[in-house]
Protein backbone atom coordinates (compact mmCIF):
# COMPACT_ATOMS: atom_id res chain seq x y z
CA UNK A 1 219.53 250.98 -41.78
CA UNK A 2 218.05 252.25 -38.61
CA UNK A 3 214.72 254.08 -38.93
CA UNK A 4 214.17 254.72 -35.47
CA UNK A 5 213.54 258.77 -35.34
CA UNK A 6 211.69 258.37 -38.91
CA UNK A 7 209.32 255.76 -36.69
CA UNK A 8 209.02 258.03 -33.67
CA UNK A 9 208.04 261.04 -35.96
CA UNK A 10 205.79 258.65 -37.82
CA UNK A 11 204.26 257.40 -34.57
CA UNK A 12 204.10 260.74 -32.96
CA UNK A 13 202.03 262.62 -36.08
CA UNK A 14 199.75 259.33 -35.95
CA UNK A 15 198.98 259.69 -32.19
CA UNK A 16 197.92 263.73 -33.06
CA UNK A 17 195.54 262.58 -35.64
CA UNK A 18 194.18 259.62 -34.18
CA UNK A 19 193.91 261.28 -30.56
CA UNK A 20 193.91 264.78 -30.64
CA UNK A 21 192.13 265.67 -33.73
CA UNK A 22 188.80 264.27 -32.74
CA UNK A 23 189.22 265.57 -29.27
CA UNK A 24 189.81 268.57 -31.23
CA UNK A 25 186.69 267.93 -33.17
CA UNK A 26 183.86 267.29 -30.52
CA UNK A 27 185.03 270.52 -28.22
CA UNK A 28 184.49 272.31 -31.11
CA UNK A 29 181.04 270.72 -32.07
CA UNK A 30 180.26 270.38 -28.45
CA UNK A 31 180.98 274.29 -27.94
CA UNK A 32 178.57 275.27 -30.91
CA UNK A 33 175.61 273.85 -29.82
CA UNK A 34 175.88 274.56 -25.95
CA UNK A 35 173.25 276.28 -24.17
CA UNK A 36 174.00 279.62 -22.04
CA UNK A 37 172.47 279.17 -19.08
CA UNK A 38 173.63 282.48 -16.84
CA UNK A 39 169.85 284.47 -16.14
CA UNK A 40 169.27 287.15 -18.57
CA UNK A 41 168.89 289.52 -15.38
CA UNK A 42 170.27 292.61 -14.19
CA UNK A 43 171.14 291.47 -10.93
CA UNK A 44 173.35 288.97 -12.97
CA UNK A 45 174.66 291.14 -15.61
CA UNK A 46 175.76 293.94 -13.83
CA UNK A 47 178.37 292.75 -11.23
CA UNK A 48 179.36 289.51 -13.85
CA UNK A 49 179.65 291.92 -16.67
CA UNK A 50 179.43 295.83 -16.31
CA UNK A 51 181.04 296.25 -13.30
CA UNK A 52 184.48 294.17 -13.91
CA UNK A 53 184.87 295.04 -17.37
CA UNK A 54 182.83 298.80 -17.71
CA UNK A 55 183.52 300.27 -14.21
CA UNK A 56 187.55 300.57 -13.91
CA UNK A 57 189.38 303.78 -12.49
CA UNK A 58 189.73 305.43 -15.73
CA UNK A 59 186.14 304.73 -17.19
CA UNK A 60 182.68 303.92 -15.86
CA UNK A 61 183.15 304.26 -11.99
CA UNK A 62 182.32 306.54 -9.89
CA UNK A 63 185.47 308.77 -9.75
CA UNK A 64 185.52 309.20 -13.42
CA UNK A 65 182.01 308.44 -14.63
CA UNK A 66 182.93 309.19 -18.22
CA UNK A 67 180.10 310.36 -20.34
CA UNK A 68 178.48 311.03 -16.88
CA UNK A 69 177.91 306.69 -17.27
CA UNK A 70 178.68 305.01 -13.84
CA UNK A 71 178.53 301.15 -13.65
CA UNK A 72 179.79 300.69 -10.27
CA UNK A 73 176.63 298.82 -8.98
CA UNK A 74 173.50 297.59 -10.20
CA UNK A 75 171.63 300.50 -9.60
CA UNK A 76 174.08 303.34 -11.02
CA UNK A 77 174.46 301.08 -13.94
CA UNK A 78 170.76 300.57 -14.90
CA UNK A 79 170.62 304.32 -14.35
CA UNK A 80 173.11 304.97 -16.71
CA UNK A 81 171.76 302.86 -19.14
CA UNK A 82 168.20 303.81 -18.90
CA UNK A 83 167.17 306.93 -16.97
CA UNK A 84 169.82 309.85 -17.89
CA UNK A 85 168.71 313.01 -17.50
CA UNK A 86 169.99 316.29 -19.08
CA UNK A 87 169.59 320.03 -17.97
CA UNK A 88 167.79 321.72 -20.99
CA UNK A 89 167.20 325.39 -21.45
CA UNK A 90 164.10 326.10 -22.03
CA UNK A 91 162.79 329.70 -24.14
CA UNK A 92 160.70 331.69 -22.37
CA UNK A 93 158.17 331.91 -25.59
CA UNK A 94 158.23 327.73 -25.23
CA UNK A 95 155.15 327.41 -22.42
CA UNK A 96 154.90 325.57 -19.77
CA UNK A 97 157.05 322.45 -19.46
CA UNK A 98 154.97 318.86 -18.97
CA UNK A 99 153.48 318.49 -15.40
CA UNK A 100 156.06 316.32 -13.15
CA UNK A 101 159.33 317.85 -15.47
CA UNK A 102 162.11 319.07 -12.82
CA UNK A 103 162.42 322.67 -13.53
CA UNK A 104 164.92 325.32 -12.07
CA UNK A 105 166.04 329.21 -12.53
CA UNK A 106 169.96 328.96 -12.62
CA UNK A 107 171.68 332.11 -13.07
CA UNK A 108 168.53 333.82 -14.22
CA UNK A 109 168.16 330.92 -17.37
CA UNK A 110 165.21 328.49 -16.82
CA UNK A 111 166.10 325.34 -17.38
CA UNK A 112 164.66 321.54 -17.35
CA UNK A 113 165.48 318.13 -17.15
CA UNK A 114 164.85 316.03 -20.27
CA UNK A 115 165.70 312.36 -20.80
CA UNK A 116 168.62 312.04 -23.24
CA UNK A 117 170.35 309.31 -24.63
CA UNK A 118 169.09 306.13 -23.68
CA UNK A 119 171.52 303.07 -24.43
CA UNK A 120 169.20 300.49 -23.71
CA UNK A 121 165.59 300.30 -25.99
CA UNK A 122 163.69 297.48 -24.24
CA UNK A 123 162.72 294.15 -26.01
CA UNK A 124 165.15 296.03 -29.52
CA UNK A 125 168.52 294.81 -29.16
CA UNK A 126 169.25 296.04 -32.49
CA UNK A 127 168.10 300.03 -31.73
CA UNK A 128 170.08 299.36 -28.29
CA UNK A 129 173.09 301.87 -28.34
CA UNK A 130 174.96 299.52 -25.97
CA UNK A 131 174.88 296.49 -27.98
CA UNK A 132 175.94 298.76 -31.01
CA UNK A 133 178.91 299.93 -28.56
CA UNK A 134 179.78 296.15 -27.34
CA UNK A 135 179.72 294.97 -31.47
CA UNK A 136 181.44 298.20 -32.59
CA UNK A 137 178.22 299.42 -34.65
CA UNK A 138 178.45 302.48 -36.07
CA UNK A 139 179.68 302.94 -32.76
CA UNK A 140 183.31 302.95 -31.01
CA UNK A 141 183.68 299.56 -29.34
CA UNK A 142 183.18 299.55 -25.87
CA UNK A 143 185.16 298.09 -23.70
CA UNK A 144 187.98 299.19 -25.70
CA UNK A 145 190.57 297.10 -24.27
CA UNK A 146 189.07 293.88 -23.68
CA UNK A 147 185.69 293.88 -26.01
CA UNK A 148 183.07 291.23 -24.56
CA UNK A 149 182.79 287.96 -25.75
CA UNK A 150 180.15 286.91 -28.14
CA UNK A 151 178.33 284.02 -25.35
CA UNK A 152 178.35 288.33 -23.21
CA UNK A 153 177.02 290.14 -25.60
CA UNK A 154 174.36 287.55 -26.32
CA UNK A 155 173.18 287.73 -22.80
CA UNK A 156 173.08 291.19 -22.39
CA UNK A 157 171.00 290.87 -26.09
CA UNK A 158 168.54 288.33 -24.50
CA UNK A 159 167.99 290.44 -21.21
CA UNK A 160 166.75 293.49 -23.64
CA UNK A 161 164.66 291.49 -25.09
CA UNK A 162 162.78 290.57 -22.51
CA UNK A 163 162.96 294.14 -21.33
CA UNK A 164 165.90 295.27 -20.33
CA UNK A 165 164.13 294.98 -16.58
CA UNK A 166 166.26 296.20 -13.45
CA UNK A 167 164.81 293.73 -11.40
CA UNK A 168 163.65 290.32 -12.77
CA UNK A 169 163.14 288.49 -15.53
CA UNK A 170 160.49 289.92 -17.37
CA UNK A 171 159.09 293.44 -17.50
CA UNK A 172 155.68 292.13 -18.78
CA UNK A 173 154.06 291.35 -21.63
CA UNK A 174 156.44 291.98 -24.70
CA UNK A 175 155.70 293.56 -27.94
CA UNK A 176 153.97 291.37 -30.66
CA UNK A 177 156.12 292.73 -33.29
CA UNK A 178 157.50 289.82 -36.09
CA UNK A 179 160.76 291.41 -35.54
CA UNK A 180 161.17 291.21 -31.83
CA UNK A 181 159.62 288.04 -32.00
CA UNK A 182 162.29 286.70 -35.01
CA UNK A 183 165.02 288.09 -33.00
CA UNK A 184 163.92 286.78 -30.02
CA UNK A 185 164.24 282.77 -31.56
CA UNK A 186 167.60 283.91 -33.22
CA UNK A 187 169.14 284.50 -29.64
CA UNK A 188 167.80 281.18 -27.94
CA UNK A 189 168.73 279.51 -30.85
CA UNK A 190 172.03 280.70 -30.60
CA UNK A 191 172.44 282.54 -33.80
């Protein structure tokens, strides 16, 4: 009786679990417990993460700026994220806006600049629109056709925390808060 393709299958299944299953096994293990080394910056982030995935033709760049967000460099991006501005009318029985507010008469209305919807709240990941947007939070995920991977989001976490700087690593001193402090150890420790 010739058992030759019974031996071959045999032999074959026994070289998968002998070889590749524990190769299997320690890139798995190996991946779990590795260390993300890419800066926690801005000057990092933006052009290895916001720009190729956020500022495309039809989204964040500047011909279509949607939501009036533009990630095409570093600086329009950290603008977006942290200094928009939005024209506010302002009633005349309101007083006088705070010194240093832009201010204008348009078509007889007076109106001011206010700050309005930031998506970044240094050293909170958690109250950070963005991150809610990159998780899909409460939030519509963002980028909607190829969401960021978790080792991504995780950076972009770690660089609010000590932050959210434009230029750096660190802002200065951070808040003593238990919370940003627990959430702080969470990200190194890669949880």
């Amino acid at each position: 009786m010739d058992d030759g393709p019974a031996r071959v299958s045999l032999m074959r299944k026994s070289w998968l679990s002998i070889v590749v299953a524990p190769a299997l096994a320690i890139g798995v293990v190996a991946g779990c417990g590795e260390v993300d080394t890419r800066p926690a910056q801005w000057d990092y982030i933006s052009p290895a993460l916001f720009q190729p995935n956020c500022a495309t033709s039809s989204c964040h760049g500047p011909a279509a700026a949607v939501s009036g967000l533009d990630f095409s460099t570093p600086e329009r991006g950290y603008l977006s994220l942290r200094g928009l501005w939005t024209w506010v009318v302002v009633a005349p029985d309101a007083g006088a806006p705070p010194a240093g507010t832009p201010c204008a008469t348009v078509k007889g209305t007076f109106v001011c600049e206010e700050p309005t919807r930031p998506l970044v709240t240094p050293y909170d990941p958690a109250g950070s629109r963005v991150v809610n947007m990159l998780r899909a939070r409460d939030a519509p995920r963002m980028p909607p056709d190829r969401p960021l991977t978790e080792p991504d989001i995780r950076l972009i976490e770690r660089w609010i925390l000590n932050g959210a700087c434009e230029v750096g690593v660190s802002c200065g001193p951070t808040p003593s808060n238990d919370a940003a402090s627990d959430a702080r150890a969470d990200l190194r420790a890669g949880g």
